[in-house]
Protein backbone atom coordinates (compact mmCIF):
# COMPACT_ATOMS: atom_id res chain seq x y z
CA UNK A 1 0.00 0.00 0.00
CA UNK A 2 1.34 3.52 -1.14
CA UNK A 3 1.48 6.08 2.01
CA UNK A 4 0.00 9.39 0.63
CA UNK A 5 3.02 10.26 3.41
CA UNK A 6 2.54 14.24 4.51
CA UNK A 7 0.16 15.63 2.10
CA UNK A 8 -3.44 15.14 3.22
CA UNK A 9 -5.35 12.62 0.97
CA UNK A 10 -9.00 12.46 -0.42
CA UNK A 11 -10.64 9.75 1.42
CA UNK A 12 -13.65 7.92 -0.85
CA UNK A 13 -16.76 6.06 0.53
CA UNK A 14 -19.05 4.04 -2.00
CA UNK A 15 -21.95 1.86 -0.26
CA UNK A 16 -24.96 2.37 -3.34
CA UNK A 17 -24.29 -1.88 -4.63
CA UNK A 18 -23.86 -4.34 -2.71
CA UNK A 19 -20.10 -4.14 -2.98
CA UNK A 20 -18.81 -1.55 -0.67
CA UNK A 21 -15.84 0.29 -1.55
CA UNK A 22 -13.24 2.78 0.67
CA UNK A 23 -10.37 4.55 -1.48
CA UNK A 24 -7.90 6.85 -0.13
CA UNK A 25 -6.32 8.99 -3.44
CA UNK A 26 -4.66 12.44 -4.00
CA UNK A 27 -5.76 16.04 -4.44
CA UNK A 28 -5.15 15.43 -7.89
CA UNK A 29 -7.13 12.40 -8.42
CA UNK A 30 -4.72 9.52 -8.36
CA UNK A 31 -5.20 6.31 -6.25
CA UNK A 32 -3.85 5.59 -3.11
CA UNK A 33 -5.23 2.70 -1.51
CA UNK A 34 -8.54 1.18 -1.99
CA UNK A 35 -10.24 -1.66 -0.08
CA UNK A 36 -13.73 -3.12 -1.25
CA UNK A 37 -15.95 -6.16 0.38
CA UNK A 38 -19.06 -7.96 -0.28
CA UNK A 39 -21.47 -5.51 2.03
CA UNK A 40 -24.71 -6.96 0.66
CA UNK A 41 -27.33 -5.18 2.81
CA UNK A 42 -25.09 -4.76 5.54
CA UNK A 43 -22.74 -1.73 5.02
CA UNK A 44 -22.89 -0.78 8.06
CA UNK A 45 -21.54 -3.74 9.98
CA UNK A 46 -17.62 -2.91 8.49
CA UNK A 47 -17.46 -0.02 7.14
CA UNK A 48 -15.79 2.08 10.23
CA UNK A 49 -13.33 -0.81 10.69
CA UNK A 50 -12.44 -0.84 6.88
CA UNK A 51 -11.92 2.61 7.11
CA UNK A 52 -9.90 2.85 10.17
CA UNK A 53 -7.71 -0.09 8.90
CA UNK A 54 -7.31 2.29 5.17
CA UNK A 55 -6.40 5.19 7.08
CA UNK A 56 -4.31 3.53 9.62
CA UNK A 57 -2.31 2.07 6.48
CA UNK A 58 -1.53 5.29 5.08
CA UNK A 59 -0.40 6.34 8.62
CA UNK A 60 -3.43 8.41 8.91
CA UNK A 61 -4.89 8.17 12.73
CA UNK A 62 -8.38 8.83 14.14
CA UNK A 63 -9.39 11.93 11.15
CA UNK A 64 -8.67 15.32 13.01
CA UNK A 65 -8.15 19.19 11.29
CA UNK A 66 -5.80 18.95 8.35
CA UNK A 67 -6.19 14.79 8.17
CA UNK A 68 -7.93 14.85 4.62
CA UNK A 69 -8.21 17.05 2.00
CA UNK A 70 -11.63 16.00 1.47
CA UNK A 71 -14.33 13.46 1.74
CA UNK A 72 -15.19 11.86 -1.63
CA UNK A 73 -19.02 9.92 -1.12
CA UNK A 74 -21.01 7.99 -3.81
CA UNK A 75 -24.49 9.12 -3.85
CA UNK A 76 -26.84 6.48 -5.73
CA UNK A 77 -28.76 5.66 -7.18
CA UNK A 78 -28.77 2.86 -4.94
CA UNK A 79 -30.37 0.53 -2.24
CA UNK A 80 -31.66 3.04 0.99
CA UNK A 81 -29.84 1.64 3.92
CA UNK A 82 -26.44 1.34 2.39
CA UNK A 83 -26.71 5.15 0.53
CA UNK A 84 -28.09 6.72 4.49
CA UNK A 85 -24.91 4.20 6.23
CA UNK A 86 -22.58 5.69 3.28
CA UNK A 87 -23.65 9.49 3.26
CA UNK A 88 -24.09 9.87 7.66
CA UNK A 89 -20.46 8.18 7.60
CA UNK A 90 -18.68 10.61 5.22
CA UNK A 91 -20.49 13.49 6.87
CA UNK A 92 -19.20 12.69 10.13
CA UNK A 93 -15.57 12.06 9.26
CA UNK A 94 -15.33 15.36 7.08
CA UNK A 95 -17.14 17.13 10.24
CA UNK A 96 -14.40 15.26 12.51
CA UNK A 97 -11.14 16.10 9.98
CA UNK A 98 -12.58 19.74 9.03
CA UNK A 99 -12.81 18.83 5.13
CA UNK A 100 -15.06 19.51 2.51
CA UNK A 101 -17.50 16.59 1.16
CA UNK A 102 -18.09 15.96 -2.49
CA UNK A 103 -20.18 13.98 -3.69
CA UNK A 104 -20.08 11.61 -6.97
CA UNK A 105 -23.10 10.11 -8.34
CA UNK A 106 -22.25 6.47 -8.90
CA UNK A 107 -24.12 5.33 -12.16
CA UNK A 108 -21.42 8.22 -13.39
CA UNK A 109 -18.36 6.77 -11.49
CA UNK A 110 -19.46 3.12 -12.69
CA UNK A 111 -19.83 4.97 -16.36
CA UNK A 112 -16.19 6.37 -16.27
CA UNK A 113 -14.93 3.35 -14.75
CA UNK A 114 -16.07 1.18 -17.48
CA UNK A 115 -14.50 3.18 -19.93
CA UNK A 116 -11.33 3.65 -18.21
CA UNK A 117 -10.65 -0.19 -18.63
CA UNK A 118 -11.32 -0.07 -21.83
CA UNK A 119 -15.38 -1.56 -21.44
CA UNK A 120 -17.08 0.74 -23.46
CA UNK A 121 -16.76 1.58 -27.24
CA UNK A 122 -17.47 5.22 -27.87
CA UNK A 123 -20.84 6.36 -27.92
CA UNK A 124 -23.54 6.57 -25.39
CA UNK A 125 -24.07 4.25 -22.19
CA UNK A 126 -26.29 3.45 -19.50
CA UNK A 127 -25.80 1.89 -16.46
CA UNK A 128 -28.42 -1.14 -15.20
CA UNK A 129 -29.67 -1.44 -11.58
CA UNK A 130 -32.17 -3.76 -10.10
CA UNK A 131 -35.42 -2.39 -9.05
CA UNK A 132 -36.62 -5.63 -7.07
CA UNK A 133 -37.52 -9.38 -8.53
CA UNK A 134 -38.39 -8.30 -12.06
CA UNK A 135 -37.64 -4.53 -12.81
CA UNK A 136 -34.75 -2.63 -13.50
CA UNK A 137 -33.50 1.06 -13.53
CA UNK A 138 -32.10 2.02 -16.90
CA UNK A 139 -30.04 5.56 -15.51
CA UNK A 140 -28.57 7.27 -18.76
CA UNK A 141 -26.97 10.98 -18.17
CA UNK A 142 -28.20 10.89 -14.53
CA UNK A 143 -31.59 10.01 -15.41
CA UNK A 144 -33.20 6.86 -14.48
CA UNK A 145 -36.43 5.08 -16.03
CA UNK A 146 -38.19 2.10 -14.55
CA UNK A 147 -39.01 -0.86 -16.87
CA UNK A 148 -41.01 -3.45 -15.25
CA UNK A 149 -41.03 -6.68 -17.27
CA UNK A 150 -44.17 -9.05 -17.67
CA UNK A 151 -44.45 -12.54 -16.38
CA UNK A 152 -41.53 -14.47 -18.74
CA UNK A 153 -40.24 -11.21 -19.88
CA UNK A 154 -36.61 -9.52 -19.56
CA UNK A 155 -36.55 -6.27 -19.50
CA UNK A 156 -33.41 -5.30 -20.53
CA UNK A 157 -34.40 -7.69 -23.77
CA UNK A 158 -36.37 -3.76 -24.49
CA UNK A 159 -33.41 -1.49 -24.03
CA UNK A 160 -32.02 -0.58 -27.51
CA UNK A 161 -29.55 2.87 -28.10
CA UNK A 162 -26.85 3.17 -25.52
CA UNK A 163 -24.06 0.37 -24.28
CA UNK A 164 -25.30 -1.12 -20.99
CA UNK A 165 -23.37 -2.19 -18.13
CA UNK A 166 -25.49 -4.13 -15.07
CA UNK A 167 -24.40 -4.41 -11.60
CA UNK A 168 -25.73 -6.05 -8.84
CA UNK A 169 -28.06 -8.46 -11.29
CA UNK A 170 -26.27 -12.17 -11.91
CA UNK A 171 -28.20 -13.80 -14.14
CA UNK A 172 -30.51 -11.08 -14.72
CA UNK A 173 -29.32 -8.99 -17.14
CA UNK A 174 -27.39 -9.82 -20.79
CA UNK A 175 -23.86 -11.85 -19.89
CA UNK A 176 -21.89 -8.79 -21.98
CA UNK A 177 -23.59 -6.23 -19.54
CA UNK A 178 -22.98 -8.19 -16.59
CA UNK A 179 -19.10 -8.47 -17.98
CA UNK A 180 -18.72 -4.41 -18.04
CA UNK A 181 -20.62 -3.75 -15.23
CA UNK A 182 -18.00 -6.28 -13.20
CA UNK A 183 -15.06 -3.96 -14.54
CA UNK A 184 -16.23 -1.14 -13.72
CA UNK A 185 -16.72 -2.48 -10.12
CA UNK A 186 -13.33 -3.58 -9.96
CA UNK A 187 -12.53 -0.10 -11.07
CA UNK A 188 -14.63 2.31 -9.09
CA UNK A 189 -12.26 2.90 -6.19
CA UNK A 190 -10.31 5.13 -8.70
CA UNK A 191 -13.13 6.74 -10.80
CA UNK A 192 -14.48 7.72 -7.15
CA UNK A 193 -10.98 9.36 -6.56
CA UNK A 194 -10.53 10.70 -10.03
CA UNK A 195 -14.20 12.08 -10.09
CA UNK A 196 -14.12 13.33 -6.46
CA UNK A 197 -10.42 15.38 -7.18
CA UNK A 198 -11.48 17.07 -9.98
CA UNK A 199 -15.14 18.08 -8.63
CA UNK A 200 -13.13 19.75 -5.68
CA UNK A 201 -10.63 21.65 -7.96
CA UNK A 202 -13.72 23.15 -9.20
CA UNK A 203 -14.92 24.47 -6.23
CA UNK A 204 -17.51 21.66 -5.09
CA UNK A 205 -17.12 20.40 -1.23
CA UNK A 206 -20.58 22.08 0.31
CA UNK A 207 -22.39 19.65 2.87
CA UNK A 208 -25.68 20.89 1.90
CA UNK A 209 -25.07 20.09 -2.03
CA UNK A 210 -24.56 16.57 -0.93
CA UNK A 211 -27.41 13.94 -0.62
CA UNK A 212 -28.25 10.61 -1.38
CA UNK A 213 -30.31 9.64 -4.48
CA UNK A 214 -33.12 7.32 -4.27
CA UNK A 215 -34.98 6.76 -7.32
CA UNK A 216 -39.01 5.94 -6.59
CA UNK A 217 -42.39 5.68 -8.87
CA UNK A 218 -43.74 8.53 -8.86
CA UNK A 219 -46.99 8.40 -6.50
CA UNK A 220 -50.03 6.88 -8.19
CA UNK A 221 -47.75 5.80 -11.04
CA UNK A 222 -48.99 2.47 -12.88
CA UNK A 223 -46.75 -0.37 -12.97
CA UNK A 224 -45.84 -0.55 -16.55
CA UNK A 225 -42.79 1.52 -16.59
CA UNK A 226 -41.79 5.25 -17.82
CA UNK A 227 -39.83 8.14 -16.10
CA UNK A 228 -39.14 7.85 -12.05
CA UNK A 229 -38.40 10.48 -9.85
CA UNK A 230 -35.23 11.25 -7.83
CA UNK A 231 -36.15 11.60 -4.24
CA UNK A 232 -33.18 13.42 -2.65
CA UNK A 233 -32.72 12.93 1.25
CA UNK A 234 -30.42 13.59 3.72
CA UNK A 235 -29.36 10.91 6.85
């Protein structure tokens, strides 16, 4: 593991999937350190120990003034309990160490992730998310749209235009999504950091611009599909 040694890093916290992921990276956007687990719905149960253990690594103690340069926090969409876990987590370190939090959306980390390593031809691309048994969220350019499929029916089978990659959906979405959504995965540690450094540079880091994103039907909404809603909260 690299020590980030006397200049204060970026420290990066990523519970929307059900893979968790803590990065540690430089002002300019360059990985540290990263550490990622298998959270499933349980972010919460080692997340402060993963991060204490990342930190402690880099020689970084309990997060004081002038410990991080920032707090770097993936904001959804994703699943409720990991996004409030993630987002009351980052707030309180950055509170503790005195640093600005940025946030990242993380259908646009996963995005620039995928096409870091390589993924994604050129064109446009849209990130798949499970929206319980049979459903999916389609979120292209930060928007998401629900398709519910019918009994026997795949709904990503209807998706034609962008490059998809789907995460958190084995055996539930094409096998050539499932393969770019699984890079980009690997690589979202360092599209947090490289996302989070160069939102800073250009002037983001305000608490109150920072929430989580949970995408909803829209009240009274049928069940056959269309636009959702963003429902922006804070822990």
């Amino acid at each position: 593991m690299t020590s980030p040694g006397a200049a204060p890093a970026l420290l990066a916290i990523e519970t929307a999937t059900s893979r968790a992921v803590v990065a540690l990276g430089t002002p300019a956007g360059a990985l540290l350190a990263a550490d990622a687990w298998d959270a499933g719905h349980r972010h919460s149960e080692e997340l402060l120990a993963r991060i204490a253990a990342l930190l402690a690594g880099a020689g970084i103690g309990r997060p004081g003034p002038g410990s991080l340069a920032a707090v770097v926090v993936g904001t959804g969409p994703g699943g409720f309990t990991g996004l409030r876990v993630g987002l009351a987590t980052a707030r309180g370190i950055a509170r503790a160490a005195g640093a600005p939090i940025v946030g990242v959306p993380t259908a646009l980390a996963l995005e620039h992730a995928a096409r870091a390593a390589g993924r994604l031809p050129p064109g446009p691309a849209a990130v798949l998310l499970p929206a319980g048994p049979a459903g999916r969220y389609l979120v292209r350019d930060g928007v998401a749209r629900l398709l519910v499929a019918g009994p026997g029916e795949d709904a990503a089978a209807r998706i034609d235009g962008p490059t998809l990659l789907a995460v958190d959906l084995p055996g539930r979405a094409p096998a050539d999504a499932l393969a770019r959504g699984s890079a980009a995965v690997e690589g979202l540690a360092g599209a947090l950091v490289e996302l989070g450094a160069a939102r800073l540079r250009a002037g983001a880091g305000d608490d109150a611009a920072v929430g989580p994103e949970y995408v909803v039907l829209p009240r009274g909404a049928a069940a056959g599909g269309g636009e959702v809603t963003w429902s922006h909260d804070r822990p």
